[in-house]
PDB file of N, CA and C in Angstrom:
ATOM      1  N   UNK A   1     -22.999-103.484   5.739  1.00  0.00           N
ATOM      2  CA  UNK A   1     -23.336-102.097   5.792  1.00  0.00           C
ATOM      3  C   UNK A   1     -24.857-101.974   5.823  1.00  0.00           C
ATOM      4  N   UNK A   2     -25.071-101.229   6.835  1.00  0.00           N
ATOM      5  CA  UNK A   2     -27.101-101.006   7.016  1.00  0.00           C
ATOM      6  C   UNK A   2     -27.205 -99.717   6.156  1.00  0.00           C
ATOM      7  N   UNK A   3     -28.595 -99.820   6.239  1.00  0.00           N
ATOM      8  CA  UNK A   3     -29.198 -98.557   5.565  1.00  0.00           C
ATOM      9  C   UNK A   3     -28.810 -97.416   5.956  1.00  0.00           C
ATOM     10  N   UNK A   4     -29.224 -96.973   7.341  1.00  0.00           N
ATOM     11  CA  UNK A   4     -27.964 -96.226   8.002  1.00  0.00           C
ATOM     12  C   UNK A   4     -26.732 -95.892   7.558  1.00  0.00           C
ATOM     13  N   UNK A   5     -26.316 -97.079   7.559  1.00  0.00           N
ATOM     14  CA  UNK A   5     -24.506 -96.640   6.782  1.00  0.00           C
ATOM     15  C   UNK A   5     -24.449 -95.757   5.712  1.00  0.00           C
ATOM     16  N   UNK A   6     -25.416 -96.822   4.726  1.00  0.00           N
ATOM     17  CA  UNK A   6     -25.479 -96.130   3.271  1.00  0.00           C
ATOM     18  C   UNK A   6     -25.818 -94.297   3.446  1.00  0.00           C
ATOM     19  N   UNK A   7     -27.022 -94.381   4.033  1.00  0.00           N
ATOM     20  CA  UNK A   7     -27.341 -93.014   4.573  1.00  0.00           C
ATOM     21  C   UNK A   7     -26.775 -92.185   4.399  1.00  0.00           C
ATOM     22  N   UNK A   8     -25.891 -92.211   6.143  1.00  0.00           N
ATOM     23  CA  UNK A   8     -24.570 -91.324   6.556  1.00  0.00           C
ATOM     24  C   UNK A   8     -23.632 -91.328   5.041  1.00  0.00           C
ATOM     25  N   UNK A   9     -23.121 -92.073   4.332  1.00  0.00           N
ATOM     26  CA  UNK A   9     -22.200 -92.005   3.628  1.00  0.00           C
ATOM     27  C   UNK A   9     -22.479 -90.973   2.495  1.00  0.00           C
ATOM     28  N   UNK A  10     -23.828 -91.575   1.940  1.00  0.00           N
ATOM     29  CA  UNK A  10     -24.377 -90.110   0.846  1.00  0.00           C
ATOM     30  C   UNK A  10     -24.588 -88.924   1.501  1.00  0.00           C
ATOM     31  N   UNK A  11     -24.668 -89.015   2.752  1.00  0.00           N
ATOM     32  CA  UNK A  11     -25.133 -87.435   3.484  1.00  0.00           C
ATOM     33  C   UNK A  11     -23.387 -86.610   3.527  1.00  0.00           C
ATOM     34  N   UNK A  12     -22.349 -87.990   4.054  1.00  0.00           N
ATOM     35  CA  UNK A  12     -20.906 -87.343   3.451  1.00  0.00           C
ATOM     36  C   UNK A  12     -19.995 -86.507   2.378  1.00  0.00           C
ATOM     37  N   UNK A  13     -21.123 -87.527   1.373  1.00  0.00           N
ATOM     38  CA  UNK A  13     -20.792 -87.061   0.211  1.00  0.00           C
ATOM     39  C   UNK A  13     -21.353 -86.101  -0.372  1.00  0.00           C
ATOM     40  N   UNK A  14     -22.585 -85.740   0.010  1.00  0.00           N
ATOM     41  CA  UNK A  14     -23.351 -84.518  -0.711  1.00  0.00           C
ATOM     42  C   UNK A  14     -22.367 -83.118  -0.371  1.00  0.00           C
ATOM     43  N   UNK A  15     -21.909 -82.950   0.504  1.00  0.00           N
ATOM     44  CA  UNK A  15     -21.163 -81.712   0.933  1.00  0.00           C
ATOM     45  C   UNK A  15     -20.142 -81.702  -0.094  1.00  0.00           C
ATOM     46  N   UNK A  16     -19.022 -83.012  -0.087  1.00  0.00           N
ATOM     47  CA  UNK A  16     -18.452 -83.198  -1.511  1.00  0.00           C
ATOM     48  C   UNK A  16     -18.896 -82.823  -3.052  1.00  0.00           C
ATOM     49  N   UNK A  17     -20.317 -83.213  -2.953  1.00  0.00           N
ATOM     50  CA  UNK A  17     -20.939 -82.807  -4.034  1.00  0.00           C
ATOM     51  C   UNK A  17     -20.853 -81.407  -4.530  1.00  0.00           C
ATOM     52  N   UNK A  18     -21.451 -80.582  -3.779  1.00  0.00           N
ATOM     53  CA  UNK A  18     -22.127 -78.932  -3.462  1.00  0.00           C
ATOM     54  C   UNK A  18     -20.442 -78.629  -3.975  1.00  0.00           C
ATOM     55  N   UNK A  19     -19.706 -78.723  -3.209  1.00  0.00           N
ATOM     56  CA  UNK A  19     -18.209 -78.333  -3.349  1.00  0.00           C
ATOM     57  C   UNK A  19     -17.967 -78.308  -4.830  1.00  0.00           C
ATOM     58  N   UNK A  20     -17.693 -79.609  -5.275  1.00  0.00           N
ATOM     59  CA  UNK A  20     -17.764 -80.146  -6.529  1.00  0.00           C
ATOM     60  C   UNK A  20     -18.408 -78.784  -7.769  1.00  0.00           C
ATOM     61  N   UNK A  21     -19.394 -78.621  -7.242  1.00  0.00           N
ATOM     62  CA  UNK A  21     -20.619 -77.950  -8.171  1.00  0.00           C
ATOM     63  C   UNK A  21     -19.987 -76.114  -8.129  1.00  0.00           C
ATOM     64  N   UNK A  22     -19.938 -76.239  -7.020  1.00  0.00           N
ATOM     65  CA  UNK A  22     -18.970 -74.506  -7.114  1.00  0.00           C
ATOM     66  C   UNK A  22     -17.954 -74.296  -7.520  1.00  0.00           C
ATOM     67  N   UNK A  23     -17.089 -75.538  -7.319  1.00  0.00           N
ATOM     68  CA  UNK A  23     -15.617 -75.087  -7.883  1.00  0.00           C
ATOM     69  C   UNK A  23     -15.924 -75.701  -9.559  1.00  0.00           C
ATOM     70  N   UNK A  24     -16.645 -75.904  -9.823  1.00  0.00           N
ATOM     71  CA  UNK A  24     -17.166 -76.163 -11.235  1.00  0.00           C
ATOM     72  C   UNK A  24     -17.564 -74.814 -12.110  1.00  0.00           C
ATOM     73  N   UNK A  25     -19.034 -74.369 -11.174  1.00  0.00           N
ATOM     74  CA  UNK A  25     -18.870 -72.933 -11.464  1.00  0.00           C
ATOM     75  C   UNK A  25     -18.257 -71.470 -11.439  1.00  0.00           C
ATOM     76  N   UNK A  26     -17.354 -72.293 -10.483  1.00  0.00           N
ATOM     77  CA  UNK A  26     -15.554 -70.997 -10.110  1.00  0.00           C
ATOM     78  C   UNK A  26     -15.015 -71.268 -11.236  1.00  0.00           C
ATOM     79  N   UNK A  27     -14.492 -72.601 -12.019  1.00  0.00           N
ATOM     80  CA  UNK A  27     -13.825 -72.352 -13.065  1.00  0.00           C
ATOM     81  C   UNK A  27     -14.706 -72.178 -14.152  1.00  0.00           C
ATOM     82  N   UNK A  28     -15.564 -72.415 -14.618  1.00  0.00           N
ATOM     83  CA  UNK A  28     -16.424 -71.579 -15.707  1.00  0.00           C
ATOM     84  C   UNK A  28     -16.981 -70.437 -15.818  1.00  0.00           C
ATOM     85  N   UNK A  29     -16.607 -69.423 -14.536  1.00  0.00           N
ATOM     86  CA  UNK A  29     -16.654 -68.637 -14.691  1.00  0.00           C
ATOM     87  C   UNK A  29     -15.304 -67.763 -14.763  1.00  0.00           C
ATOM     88  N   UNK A  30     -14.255 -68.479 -14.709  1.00  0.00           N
ATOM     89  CA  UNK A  30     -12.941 -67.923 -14.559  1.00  0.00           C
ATOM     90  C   UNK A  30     -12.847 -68.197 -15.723  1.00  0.00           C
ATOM     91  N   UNK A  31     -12.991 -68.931 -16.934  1.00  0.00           N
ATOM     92  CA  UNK A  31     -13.234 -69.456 -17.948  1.00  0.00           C
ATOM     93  C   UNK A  31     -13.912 -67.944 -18.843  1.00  0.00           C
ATOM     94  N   UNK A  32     -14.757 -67.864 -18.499  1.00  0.00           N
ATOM     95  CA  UNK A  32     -15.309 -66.903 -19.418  1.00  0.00           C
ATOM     96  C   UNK A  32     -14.681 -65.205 -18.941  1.00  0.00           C
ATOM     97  N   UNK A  33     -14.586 -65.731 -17.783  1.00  0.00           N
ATOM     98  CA  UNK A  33     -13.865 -63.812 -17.539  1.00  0.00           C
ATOM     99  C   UNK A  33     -12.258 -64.028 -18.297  1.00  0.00           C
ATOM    100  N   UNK A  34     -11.598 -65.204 -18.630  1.00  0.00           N
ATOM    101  CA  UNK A  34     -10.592 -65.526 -19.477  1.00  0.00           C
ATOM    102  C   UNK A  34     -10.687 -65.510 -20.741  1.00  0.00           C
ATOM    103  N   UNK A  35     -11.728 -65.500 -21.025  1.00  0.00           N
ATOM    104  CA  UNK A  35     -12.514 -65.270 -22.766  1.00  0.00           C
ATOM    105  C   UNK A  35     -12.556 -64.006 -22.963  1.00  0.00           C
ATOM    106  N   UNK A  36     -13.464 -63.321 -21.589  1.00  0.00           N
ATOM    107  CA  UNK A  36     -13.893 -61.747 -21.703  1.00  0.00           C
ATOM    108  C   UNK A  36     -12.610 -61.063 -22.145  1.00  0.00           C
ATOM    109  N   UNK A  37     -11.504 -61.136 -21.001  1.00  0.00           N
ATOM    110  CA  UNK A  37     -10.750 -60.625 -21.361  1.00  0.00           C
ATOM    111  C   UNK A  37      -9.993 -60.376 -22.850  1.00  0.00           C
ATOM    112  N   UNK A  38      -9.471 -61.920 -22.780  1.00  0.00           N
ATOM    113  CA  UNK A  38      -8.938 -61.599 -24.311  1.00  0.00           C
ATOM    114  C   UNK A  38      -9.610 -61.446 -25.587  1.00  0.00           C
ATOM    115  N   UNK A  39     -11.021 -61.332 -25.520  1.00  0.00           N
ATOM    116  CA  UNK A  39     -11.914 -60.491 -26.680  1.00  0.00           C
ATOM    117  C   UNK A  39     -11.500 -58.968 -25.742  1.00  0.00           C
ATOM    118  N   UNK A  40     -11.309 -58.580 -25.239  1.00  0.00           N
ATOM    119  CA  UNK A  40     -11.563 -56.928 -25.274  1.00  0.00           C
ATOM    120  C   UNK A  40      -9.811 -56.856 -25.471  1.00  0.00           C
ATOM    121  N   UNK A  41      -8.904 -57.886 -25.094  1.00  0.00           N
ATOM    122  CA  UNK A  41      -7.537 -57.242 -25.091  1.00  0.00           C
ATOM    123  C   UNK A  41      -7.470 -57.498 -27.165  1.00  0.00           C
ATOM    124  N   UNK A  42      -8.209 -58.552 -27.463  1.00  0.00           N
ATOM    125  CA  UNK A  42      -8.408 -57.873 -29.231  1.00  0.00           C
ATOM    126  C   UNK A  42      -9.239 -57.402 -29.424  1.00  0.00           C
ATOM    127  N   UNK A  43     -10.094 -56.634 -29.390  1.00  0.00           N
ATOM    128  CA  UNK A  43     -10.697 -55.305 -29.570  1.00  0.00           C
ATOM    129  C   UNK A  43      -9.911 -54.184 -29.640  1.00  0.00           C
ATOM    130  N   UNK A  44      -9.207 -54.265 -28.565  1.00  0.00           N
ATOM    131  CA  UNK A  44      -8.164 -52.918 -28.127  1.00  0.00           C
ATOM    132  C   UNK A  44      -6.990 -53.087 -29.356  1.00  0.00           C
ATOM    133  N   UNK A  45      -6.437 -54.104 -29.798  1.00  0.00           N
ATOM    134  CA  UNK A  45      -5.572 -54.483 -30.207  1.00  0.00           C
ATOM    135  C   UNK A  45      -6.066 -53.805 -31.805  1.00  0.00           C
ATOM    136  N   UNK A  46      -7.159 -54.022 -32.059  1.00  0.00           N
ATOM    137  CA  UNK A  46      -7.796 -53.732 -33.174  1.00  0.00           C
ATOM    138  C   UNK A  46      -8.121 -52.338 -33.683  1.00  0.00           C
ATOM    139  N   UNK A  47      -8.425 -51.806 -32.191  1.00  0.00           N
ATOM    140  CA  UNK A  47      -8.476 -50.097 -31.764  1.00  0.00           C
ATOM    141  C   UNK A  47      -7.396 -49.380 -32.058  1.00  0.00           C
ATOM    142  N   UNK A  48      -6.426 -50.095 -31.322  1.00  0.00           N
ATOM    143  CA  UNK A  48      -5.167 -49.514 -31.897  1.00  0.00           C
ATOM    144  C   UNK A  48      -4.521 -48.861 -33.296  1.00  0.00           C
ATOM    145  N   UNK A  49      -4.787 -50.756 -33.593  1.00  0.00           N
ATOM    146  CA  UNK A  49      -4.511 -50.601 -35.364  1.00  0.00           C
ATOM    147  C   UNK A  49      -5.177 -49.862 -36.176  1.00  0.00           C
ATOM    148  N   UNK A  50      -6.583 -49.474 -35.759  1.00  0.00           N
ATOM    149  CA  UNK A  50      -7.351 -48.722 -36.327  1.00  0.00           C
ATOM    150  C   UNK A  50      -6.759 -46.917 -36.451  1.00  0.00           C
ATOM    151  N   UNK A  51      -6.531 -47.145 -35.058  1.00  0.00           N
ATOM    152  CA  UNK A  51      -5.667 -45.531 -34.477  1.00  0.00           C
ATOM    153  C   UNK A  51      -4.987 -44.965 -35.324  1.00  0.00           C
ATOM    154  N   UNK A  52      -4.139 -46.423 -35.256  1.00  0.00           N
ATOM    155  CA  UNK A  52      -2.390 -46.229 -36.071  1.00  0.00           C
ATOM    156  C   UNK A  52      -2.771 -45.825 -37.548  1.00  0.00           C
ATOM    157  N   UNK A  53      -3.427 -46.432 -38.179  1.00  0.00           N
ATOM    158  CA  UNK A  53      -3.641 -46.264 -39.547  1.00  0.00           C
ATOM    159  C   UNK A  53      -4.453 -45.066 -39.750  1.00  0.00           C
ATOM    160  N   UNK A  54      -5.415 -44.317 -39.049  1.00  0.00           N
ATOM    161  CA  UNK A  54      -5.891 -43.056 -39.498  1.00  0.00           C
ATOM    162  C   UNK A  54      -4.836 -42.237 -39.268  1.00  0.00           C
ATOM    163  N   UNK A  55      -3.947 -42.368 -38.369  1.00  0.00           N
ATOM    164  CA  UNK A  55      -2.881 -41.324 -37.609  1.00  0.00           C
ATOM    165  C   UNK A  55      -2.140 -41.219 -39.068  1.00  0.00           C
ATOM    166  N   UNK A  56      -1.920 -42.339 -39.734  1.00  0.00           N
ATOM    167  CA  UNK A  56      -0.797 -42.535 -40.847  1.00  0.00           C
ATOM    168  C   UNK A  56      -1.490 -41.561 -41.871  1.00  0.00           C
ATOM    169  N   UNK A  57      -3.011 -42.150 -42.179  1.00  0.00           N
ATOM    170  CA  UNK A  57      -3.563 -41.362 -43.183  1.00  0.00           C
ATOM    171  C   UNK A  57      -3.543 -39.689 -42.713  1.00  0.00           C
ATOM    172  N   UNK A  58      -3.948 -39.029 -41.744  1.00  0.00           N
ATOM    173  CA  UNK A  58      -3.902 -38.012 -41.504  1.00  0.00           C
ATOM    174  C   UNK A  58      -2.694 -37.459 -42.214  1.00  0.00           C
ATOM    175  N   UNK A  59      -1.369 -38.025 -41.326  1.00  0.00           N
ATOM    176  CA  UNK A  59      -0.408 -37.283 -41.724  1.00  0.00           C
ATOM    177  C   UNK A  59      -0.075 -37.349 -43.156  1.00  0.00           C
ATOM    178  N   UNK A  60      -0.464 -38.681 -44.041  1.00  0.00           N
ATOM    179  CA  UNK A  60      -0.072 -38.449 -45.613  1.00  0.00           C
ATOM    180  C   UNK A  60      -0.953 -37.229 -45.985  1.00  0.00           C
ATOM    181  N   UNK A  61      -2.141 -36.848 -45.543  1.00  0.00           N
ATOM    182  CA  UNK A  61      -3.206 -36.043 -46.216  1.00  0.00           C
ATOM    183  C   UNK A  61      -2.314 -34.712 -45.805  1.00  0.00           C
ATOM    184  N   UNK A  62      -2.131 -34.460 -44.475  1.00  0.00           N
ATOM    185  CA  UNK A  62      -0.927 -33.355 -44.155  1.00  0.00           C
ATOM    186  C   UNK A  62      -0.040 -33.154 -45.093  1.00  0.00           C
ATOM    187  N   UNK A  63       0.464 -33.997 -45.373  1.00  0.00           N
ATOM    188  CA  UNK A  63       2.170 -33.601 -46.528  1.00  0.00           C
ATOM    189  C   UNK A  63       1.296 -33.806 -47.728  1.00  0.00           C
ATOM    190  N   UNK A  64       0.398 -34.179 -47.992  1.00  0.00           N
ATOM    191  CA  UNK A  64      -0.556 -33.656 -49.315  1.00  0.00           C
ATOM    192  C   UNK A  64      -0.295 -32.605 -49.624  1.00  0.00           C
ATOM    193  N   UNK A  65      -1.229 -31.989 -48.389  1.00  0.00           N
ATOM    194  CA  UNK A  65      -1.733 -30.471 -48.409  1.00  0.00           C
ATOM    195  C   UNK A  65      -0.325 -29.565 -48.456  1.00  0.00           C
ATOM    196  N   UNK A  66       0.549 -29.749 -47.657  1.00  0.00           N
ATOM    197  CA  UNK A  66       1.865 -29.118 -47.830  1.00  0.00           C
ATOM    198  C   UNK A  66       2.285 -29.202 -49.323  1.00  0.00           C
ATOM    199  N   UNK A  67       2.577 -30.084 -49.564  1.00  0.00           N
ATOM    200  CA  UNK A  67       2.903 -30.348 -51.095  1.00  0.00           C
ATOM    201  C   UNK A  67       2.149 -29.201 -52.619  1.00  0.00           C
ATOM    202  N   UNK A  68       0.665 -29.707 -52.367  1.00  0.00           N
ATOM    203  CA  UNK A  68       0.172 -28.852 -52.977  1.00  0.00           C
ATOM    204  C   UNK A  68       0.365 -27.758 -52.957  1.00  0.00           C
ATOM    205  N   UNK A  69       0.275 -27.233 -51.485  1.00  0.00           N
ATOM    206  CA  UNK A  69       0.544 -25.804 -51.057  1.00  0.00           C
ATOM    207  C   UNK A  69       1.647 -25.106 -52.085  1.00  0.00           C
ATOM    208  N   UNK A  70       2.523 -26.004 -51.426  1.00  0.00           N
ATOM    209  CA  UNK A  70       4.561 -25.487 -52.485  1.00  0.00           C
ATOM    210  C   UNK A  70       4.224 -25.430 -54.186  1.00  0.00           C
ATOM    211  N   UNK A  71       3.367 -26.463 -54.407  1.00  0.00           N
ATOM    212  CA  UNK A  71       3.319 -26.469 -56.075  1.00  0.00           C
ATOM    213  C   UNK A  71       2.293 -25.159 -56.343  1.00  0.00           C
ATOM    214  N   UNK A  72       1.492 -25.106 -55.690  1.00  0.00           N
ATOM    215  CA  UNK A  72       0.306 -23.313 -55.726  1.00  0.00           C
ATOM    216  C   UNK A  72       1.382 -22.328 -55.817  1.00  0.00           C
ATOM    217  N   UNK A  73       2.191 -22.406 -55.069  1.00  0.00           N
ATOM    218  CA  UNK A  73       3.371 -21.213 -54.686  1.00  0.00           C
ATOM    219  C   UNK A  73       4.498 -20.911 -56.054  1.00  0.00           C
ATOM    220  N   UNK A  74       4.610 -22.383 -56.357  1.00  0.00           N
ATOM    221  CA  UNK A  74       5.382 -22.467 -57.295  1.00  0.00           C
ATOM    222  C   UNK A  74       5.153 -21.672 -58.433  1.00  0.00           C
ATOM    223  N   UNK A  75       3.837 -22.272 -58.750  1.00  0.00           N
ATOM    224  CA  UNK A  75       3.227 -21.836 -60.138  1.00  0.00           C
ATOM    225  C   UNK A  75       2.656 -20.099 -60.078  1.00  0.00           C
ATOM    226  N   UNK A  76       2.202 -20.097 -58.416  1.00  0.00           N
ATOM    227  CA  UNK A  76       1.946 -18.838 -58.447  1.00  0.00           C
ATOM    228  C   UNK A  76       3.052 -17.517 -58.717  1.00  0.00           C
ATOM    229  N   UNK A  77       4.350 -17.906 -58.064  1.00  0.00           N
ATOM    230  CA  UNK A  77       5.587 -17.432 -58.473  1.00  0.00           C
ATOM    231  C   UNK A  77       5.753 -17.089 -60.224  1.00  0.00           C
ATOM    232  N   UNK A  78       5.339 -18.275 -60.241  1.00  0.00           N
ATOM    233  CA  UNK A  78       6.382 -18.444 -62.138  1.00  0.00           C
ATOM    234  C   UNK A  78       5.311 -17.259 -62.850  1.00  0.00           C
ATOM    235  N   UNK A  79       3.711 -17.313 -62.627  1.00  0.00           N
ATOM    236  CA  UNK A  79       2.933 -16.674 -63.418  1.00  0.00           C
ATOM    237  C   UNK A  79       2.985 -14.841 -63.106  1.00  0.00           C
ATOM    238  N   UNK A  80       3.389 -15.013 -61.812  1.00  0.00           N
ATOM    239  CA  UNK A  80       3.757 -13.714 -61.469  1.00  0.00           C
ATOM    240  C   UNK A  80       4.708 -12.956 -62.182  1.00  0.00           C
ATOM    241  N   UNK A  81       6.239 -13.618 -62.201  1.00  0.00           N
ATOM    242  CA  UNK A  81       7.108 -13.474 -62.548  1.00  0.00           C
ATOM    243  C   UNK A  81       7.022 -12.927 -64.476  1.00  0.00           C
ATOM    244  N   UNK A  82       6.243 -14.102 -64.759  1.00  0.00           N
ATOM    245  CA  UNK A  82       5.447 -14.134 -66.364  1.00  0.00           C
ATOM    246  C   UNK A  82       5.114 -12.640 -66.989  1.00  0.00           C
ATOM    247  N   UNK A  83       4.173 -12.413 -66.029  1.00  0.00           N
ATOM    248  CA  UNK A  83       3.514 -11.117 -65.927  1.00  0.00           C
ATOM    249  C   UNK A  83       4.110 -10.005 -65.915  1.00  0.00           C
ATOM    250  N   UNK A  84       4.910 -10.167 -65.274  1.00  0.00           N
ATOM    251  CA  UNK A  84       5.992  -8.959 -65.127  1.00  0.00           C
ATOM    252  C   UNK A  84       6.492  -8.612 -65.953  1.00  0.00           C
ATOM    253  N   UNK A  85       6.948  -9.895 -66.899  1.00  0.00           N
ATOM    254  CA  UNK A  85       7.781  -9.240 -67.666  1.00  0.00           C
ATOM    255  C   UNK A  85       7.283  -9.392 -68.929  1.00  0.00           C
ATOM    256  N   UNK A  86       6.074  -9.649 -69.096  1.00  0.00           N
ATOM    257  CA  UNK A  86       4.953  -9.518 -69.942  1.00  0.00           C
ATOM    258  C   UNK A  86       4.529  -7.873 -70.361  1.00  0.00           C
ATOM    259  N   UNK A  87       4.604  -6.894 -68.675  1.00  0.00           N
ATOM    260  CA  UNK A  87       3.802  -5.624 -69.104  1.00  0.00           C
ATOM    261  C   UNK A  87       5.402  -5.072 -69.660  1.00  0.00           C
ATOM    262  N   UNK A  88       6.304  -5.810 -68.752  1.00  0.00           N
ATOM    263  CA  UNK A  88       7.919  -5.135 -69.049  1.00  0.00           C
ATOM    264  C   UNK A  88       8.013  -4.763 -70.823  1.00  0.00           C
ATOM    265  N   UNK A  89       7.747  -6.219 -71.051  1.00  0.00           N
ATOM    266  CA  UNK A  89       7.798  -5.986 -72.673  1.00  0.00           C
ATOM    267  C   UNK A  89       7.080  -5.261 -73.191  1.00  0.00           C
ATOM    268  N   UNK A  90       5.489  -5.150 -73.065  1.00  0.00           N
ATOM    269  CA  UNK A  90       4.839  -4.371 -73.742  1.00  0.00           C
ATOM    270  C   UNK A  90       5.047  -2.996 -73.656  1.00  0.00           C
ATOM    271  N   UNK A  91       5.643  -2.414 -71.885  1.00  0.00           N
ATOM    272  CA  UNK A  91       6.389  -1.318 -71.887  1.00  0.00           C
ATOM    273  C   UNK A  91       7.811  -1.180 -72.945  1.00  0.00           C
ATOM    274  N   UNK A  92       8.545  -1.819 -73.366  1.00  0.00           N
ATOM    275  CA  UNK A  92       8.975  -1.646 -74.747  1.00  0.00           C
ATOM    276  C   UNK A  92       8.689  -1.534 -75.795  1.00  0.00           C
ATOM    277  N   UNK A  93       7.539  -1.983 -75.941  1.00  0.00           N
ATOM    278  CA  UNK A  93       6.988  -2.553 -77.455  1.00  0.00           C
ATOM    279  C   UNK A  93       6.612  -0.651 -77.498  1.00  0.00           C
ATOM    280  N   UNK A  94       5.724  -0.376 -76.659  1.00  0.00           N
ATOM    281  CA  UNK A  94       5.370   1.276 -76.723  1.00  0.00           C
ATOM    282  C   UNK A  94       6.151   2.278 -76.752  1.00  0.00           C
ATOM    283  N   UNK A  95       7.431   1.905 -75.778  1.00  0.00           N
ATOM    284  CA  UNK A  95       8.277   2.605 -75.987  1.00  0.00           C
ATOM    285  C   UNK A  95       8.731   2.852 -77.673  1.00  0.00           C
ATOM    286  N   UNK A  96       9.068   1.606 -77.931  1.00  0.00           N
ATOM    287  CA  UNK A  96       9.466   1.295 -79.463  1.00  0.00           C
ATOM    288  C   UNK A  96       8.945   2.268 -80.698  1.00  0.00           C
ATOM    289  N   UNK A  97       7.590   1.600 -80.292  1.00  0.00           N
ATOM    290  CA  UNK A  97       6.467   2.506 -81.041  1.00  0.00           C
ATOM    291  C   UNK A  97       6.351   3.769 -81.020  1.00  0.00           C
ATOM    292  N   UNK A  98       6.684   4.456 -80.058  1.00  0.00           N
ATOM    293  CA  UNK A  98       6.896   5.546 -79.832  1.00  0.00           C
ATOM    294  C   UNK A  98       8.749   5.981 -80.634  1.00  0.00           C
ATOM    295  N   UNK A  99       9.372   5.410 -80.170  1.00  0.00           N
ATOM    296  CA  UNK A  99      10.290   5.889 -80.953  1.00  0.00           C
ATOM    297  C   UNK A  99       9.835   5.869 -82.506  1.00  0.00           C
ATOM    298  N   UNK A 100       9.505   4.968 -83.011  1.00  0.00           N
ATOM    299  CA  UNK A 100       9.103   4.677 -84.530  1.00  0.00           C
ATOM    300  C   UNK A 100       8.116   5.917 -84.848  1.00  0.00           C
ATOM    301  N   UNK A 101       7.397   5.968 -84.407  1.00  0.00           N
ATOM    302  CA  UNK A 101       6.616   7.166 -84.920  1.00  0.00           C
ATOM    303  C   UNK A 101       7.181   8.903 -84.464  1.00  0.00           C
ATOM    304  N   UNK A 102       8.326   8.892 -83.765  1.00  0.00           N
ATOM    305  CA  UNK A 102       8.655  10.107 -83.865  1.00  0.00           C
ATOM    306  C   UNK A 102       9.855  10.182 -85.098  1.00  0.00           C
ATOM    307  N   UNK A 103      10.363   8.953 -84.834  1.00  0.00           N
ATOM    308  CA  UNK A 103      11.362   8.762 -86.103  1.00  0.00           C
ATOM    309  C   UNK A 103      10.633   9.001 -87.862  1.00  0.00           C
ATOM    310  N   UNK A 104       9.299   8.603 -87.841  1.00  0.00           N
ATOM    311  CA  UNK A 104       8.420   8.884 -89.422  1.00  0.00           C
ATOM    312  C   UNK A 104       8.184  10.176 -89.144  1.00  0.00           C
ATOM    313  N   UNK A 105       7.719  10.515 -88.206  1.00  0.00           N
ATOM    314  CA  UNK A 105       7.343  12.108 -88.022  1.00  0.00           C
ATOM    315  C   UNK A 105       8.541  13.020 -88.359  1.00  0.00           C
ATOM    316  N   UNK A 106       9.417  12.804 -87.922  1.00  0.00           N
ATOM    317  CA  UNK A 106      10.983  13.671 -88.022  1.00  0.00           C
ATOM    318  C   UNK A 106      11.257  13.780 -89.130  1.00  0.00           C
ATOM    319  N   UNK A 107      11.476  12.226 -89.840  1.00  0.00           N
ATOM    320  CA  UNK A 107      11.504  12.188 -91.037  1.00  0.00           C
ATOM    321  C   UNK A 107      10.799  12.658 -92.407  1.00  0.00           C
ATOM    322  N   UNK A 108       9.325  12.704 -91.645  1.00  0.00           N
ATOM    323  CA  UNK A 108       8.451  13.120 -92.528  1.00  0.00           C
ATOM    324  C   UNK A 108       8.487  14.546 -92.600  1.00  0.00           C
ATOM    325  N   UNK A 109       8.827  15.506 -91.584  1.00  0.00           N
ATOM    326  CA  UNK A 109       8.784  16.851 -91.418  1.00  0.00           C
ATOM    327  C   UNK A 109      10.248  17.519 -92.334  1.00  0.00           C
ATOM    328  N   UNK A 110      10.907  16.616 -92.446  1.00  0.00           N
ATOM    329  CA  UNK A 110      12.487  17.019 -92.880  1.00  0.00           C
ATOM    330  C   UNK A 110      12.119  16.674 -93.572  1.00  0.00           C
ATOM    331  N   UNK A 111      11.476  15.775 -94.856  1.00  0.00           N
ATOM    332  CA  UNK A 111      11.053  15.726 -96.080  1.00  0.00           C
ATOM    333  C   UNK A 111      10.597  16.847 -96.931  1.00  0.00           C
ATOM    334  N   UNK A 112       9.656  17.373 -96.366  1.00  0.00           N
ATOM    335  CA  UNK A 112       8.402  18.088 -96.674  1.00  0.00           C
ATOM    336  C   UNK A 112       9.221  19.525 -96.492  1.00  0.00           C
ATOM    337  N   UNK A 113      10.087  19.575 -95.550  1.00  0.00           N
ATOM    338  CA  UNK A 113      10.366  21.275 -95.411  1.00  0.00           C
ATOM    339  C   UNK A 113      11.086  21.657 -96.354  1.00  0.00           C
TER     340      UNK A 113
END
């Protein structure tokens, strides 16, 4: 084999080479757009879960607020109700009183006459 030969043969092979070198950088870059991806498909994955769990908290804070609401209502009911029959009574108690003092008065006048 002459120098020549040798030559031609590396001049063969360099095209092999170049080839070599791109489909090298075709898969390292298919490589990292294969990375890219599945960091953003967990990101998203993470997004999600993030979603899901405020969505959850929202709605417990919702039936919170409902909850409370019914127990405000509740109590507001009962104190109402309280009241009522709070002046109810004291409207007896006067009534009462009122009878009682026409009853000493009556009595007292039929004494005395």
């Amino acid at each position: 084999m002459t120098f020549d030969d040798l030559k031609m043969n590396s001049m063969k092979d360099q095209p092999d080479q170049k080839s070599f070198g791109k489909k090298a950088k075709v898969f390292q870059v298919s490589d990292l757009l294969k990375q890219s991806q599945a960091n953003l498909t967990h990101q998203e994955n993470i997004l999600k879960g993030q979603l899901l769990a405020q969505q959850q908290a929202e709605k417990r804070w919702q039936n919170s607020q409902r909850e409370l609401r019914r127990m405000i209502d509740t109590l507001y009911q009962k104190l109402d109700e309280r009241s009522k029959e709070k002046i109810e009574l004291h409207k007896q108690n006067l009534g009462l009183q009122e009878a009682l003092a026409r009853t000493e008065n009556y009595s007292g006048t039929g004494e005395g006459a």
